[in-house]
Protein backbone atom coordinates (compact mmCIF):
# COMPACT_ATOMS: atom_id res chain seq x y z
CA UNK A 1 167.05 -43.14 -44.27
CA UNK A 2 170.67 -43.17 -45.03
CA UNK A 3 171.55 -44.38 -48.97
CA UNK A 4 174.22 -46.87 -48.16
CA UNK A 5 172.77 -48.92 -45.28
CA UNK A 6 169.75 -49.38 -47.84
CA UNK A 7 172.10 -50.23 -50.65
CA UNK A 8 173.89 -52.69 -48.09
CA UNK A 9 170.23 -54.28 -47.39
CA UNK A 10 168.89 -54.07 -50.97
CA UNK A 11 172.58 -56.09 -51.88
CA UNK A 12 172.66 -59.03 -49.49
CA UNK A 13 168.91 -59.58 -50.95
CA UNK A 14 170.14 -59.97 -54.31
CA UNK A 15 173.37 -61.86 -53.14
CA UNK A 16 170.73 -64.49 -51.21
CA UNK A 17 168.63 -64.89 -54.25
CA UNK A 18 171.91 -65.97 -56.12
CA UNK A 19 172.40 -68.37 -53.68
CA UNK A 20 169.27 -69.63 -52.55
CA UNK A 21 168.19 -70.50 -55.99
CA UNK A 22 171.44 -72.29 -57.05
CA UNK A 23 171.15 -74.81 -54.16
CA UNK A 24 167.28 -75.00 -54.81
CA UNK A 25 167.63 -75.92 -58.23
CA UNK A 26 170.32 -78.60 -57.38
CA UNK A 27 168.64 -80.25 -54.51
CA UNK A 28 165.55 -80.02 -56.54
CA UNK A 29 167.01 -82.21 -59.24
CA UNK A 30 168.85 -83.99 -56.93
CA UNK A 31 165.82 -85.20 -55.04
CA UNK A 32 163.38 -85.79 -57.90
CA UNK A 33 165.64 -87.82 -60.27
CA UNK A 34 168.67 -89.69 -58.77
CA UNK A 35 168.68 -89.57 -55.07
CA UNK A 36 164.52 -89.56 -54.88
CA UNK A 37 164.11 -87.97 -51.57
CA UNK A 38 161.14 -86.16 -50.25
CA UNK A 39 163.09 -84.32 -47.60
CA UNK A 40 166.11 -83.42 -50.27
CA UNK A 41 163.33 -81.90 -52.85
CA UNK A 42 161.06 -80.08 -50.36
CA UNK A 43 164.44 -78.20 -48.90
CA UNK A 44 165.25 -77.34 -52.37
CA UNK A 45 161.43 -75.89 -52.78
CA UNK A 46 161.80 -74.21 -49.59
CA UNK A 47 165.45 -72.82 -50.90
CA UNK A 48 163.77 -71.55 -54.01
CA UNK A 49 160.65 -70.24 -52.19
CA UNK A 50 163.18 -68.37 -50.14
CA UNK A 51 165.49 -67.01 -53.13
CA UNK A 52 161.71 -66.17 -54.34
CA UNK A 53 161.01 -64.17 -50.71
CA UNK A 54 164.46 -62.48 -51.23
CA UNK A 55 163.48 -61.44 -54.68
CA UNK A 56 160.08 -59.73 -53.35
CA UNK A 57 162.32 -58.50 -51.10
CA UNK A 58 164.49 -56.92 -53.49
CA UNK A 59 161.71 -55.47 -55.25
CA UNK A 60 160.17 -54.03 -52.13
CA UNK A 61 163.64 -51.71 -51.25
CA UNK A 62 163.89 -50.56 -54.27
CA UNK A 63 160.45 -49.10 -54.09
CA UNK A 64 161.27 -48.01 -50.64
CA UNK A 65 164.05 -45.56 -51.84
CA UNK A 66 161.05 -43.41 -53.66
CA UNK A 67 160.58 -39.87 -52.44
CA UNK A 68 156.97 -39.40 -51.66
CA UNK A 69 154.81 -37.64 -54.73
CA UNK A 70 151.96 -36.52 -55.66
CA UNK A 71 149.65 -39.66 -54.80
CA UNK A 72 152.05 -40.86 -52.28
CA UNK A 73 151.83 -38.61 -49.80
CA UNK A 74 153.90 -40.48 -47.20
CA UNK A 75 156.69 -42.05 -49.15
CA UNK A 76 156.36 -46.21 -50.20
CA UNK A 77 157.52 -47.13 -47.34
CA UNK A 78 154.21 -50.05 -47.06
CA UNK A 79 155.56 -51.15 -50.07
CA UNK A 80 157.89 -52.95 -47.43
CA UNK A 81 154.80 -54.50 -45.89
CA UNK A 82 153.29 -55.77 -49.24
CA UNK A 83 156.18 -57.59 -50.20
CA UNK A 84 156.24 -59.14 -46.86
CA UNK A 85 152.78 -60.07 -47.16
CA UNK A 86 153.27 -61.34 -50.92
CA UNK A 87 156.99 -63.34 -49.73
CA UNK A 88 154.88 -65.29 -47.13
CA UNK A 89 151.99 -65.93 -49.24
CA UNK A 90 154.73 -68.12 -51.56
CA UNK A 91 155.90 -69.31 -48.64
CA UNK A 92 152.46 -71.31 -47.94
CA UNK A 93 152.01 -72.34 -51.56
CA UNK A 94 154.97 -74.14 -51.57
CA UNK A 95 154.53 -76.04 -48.17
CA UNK A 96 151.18 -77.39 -49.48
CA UNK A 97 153.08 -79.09 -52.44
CA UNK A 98 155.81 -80.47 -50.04
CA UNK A 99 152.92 -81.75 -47.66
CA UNK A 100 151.74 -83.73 -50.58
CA UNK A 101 155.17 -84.79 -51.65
CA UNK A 102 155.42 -86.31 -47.89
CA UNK A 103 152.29 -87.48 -47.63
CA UNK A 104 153.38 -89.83 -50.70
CA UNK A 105 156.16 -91.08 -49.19
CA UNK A 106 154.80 -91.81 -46.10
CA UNK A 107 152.17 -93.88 -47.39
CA UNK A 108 154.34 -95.58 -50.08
CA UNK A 109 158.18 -95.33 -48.66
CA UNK A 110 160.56 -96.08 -50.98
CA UNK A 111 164.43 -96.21 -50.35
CA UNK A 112 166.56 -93.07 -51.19
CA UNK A 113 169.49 -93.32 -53.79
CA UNK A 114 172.84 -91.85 -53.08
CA UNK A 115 171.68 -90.45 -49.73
CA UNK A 116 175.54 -89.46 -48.30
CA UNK A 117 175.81 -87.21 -51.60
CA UNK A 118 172.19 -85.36 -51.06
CA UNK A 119 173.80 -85.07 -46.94
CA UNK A 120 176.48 -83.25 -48.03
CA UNK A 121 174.46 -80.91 -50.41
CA UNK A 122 172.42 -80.46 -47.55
CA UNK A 123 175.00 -79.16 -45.28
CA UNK A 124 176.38 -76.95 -47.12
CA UNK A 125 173.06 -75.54 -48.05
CA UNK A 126 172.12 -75.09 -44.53
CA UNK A 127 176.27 -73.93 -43.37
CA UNK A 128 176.12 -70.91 -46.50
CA UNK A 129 171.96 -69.98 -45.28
CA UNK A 130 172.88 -69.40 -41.41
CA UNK A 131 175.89 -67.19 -42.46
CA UNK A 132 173.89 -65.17 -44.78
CA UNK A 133 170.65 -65.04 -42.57
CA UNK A 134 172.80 -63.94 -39.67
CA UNK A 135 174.61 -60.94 -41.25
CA UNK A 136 171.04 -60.08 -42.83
CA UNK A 137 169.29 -60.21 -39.78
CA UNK A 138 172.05 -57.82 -37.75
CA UNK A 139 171.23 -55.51 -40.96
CA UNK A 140 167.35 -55.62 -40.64
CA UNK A 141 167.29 -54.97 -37.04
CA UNK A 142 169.73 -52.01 -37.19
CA UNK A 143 167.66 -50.14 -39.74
CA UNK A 144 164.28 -51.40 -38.67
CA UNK A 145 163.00 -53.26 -42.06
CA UNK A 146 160.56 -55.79 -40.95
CA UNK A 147 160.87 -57.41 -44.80
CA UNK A 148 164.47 -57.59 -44.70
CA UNK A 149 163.92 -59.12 -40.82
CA UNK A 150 161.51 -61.51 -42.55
CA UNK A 151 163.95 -62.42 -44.98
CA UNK A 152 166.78 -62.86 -42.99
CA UNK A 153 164.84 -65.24 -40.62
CA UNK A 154 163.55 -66.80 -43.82
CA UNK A 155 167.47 -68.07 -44.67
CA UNK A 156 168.21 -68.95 -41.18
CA UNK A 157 164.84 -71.30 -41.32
CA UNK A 158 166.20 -72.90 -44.89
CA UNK A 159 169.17 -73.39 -43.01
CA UNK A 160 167.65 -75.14 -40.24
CA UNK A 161 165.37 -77.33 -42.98
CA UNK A 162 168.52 -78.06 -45.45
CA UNK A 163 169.93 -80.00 -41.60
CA UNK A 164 167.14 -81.67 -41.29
CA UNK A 165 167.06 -82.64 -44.57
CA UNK A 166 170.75 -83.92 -43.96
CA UNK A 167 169.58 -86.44 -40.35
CA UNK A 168 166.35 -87.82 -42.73
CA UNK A 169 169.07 -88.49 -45.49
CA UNK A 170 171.27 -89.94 -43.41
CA UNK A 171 168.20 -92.14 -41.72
CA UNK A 172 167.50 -93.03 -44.73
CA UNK A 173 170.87 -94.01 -45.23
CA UNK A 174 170.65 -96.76 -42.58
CA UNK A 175 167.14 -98.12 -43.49
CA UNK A 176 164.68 -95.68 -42.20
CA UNK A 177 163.01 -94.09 -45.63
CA UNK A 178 159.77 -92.72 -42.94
CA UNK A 179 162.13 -89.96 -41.97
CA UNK A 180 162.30 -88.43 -45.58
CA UNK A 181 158.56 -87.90 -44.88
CA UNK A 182 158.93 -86.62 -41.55
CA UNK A 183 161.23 -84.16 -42.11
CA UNK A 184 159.03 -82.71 -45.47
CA UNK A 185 156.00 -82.53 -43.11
CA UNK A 186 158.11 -80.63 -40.81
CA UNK A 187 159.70 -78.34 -43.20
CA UNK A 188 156.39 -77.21 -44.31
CA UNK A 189 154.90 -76.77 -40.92
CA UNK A 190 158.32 -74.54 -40.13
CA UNK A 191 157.25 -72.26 -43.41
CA UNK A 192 153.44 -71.89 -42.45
CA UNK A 193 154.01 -71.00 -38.62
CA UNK A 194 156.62 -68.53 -39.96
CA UNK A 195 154.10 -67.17 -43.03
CA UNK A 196 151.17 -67.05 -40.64
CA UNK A 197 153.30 -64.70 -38.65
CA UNK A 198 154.22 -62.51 -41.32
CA UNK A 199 151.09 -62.30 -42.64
CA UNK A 200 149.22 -60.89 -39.44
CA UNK A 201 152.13 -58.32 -38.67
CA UNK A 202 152.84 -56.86 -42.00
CA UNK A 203 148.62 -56.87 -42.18
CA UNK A 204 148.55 -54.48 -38.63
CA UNK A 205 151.48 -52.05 -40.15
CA UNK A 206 149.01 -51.59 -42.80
CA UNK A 207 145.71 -51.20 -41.27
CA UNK A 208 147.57 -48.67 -38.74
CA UNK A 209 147.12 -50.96 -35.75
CA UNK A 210 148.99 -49.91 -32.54
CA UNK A 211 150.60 -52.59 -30.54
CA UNK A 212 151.82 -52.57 -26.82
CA UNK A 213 155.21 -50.80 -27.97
CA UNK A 214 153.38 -48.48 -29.72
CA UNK A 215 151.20 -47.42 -26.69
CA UNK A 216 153.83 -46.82 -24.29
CA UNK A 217 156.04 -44.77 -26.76
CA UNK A 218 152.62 -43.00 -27.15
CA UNK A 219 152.78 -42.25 -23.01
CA UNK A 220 156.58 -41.29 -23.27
CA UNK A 221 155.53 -38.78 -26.09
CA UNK A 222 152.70 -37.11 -24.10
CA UNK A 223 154.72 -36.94 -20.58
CA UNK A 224 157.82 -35.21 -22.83
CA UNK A 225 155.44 -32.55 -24.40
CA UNK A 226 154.60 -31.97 -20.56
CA UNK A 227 157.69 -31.48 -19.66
CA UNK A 228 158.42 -28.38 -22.45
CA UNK A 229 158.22 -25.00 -20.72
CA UNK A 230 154.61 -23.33 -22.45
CA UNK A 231 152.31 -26.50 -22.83
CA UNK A 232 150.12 -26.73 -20.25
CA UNK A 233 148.68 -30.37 -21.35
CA UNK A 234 149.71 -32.58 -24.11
CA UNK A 235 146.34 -34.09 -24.54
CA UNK A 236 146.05 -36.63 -27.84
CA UNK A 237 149.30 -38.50 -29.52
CA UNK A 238 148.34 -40.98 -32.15
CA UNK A 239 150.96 -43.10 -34.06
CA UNK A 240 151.34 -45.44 -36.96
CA UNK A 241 154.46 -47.10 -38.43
CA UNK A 242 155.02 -46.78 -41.94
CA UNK A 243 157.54 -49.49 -43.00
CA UNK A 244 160.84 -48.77 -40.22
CA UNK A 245 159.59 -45.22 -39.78
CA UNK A 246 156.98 -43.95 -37.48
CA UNK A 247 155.16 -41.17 -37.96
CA UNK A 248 152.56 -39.11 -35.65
CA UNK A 249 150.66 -36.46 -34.57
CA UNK A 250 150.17 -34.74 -31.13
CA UNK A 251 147.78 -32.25 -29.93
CA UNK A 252 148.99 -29.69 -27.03
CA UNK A 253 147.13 -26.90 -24.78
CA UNK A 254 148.86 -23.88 -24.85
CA UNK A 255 147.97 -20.53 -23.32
CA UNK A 256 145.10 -18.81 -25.50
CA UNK A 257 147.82 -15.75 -26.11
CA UNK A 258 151.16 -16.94 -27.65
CA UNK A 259 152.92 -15.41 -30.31
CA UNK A 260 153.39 -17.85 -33.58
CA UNK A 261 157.59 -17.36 -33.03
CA UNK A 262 156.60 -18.87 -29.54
CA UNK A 263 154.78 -22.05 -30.75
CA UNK A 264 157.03 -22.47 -33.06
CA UNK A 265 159.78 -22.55 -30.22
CA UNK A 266 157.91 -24.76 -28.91
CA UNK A 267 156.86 -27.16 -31.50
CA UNK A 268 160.40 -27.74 -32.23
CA UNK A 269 161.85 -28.28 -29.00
CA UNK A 270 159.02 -31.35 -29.15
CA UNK A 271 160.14 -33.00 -32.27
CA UNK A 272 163.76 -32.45 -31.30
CA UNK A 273 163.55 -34.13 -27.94
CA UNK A 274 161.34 -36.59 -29.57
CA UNK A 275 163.33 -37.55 -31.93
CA UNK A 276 166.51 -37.97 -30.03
CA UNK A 277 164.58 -40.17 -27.78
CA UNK A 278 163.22 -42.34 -31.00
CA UNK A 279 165.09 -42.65 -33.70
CA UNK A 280 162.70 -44.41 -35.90
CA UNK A 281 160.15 -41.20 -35.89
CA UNK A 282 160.21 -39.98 -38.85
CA UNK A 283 157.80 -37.13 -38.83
CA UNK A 284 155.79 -35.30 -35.93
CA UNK A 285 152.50 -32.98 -36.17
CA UNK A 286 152.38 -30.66 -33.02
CA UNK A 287 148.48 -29.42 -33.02
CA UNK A 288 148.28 -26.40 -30.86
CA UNK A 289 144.67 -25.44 -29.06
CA UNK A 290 143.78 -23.27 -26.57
CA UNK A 291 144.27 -24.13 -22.57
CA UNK A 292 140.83 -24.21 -20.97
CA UNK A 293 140.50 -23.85 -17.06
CA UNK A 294 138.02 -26.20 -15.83
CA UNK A 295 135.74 -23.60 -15.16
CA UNK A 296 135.69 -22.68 -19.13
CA UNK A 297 135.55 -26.37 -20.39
CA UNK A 298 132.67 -27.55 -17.94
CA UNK A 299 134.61 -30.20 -16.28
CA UNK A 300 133.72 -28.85 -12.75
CA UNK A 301 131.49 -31.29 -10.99
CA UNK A 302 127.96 -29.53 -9.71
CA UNK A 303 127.33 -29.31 -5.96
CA UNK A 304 125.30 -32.07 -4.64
CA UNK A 305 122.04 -31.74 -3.56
């Protein structure tokens, strides 16, 4: 994968992590000492939690950038996947202590000081998040990352959870202290949903699971081996994505008396159409075997009676 898209990716982490944490840390002490919100400290958890994600994040590219070796045969590219699986794991931890934090102010309101300041914190917490989770998530999707995805949808969510935190403030403002509660019950239940769903796809990249796309880029493969002059029958294509790459292997009947130059021909015409019809494989095994008539592999049906 090219150097400077990664470096790109691998900066706006660390830019986020800046950023995330300095609003965190504010709102945080914002919300547990003079304004005494709910909704104003869980949004600062959720804005460290994410500067947290962005630093697993971080962590996880620069593993990706390894060469493979001698016990990583494929490259680290699952490291990717782990620190998914790790950034939505401190995700969940942190909603349970903002669930409690609610839970507490819903059964024992209490007014909220200074709530027009924490509003404006708020804001421009969630304006700064939805411009960096924007340009991050254009950046994920172009070079396939699923953790930088994850993290870009991450800061669009604390975006979304620093504005609600700014309507319970301003609630609260006008005499409604309940919505501080709401609004930390609902910022955890956005971070679970969203850690959940991290959690089972990163877990299916690394157990090799094919999904639907998977299966019909599968069918494509086969019906372009077909379709190269010297295979008779593309018979088995398996798949699994490693991190944004996909790699595979594909098994082809060829006629039992081919010269090696010829196979080779052909292998490569395979991975070269491939390829330029997915961008994202990485590596393709052509397996050659013997074409069988039916006659020679038994499939003909016996006469009845």
């Amino acid at each position: 994968m090219n150097e400077k898209p990664l470096y790109n990716a691998q900066r706006a982490a660390g830019l986020t992590i800046l950023v995330l944490m300095g609003f965190g840390i504010t709102q945080v002490v914002m919300g547990e000492t003079v304004a005494r919100s709910v909704a104003l400290t869980a949004n600062g958890i959720d804005c460290i939690g994410d500067g947290f994600v962005s630093l697993i994040v971080w962590v996880g590219l620069r593993f990706f950038k390894r060469s493979p070796d001698s016990r990583f045969h494929y490259g680290y590219y699952k490291i990717e996947n782990l620190a998914s699986i790790g950034a939505a794991m401190v995700m969940m931890g942190l909603a349970s202590y903002i669930v409690y934090r609610a839970y507490q102010q819903l059964v024992n309101p209490h007014p909220v000081s200074i709530p027009l300041v924490g509003a404006v914190v708020a804001l421009l917490a969630a304006l700064v998040a939805w411009g960096i989770g924007i340009q991050k998530y254009i950046r994920g999707r172009r070079m396939g990352l699923s953790s930088l995805k994850l993290d870009a949808i991450n800061t669009v969510k604390d975006g979304t959870a620093s504005f609600l935190a700014v309507i319970a403030l301003i609630l609260s403002a006008r005499g409604y202290p309940v919505a501080d509660a709401v609004v930390g019950f609902i910022i955890a239940a956005i971070i679970v949903s969203i850690g959940f769903a991290t959690v089972k796809e990163a877990s299916f990249v690394l157990v090799d699971a094919c999904d639907a796309d998977c299966f019909l880029k599968r069918q494509e493969i086969q019906a372009i081996a077909e379709g190269v002059s010297g295979v008779k029958k593309a018979r088995v294509a398996r798949l699994r994505r490693t991190g944004p790459v996909i790699q595979g292997e594909i098994e082809i009947e060829v006629p039992e008396v081919m010269t090696v130059k010829h196979m080779h021909e052909i292998s490569t015409e395979i991975k070269t159409l491939v390829r330029n019809r997915y961008s994202d494989l990485e590596h393709l095994t052509v397996v050659a075997v013997p074409h069988l008539t039916d006659a020679e592999s038994g499939s003909t049906c016996p006469e009845p009676g």
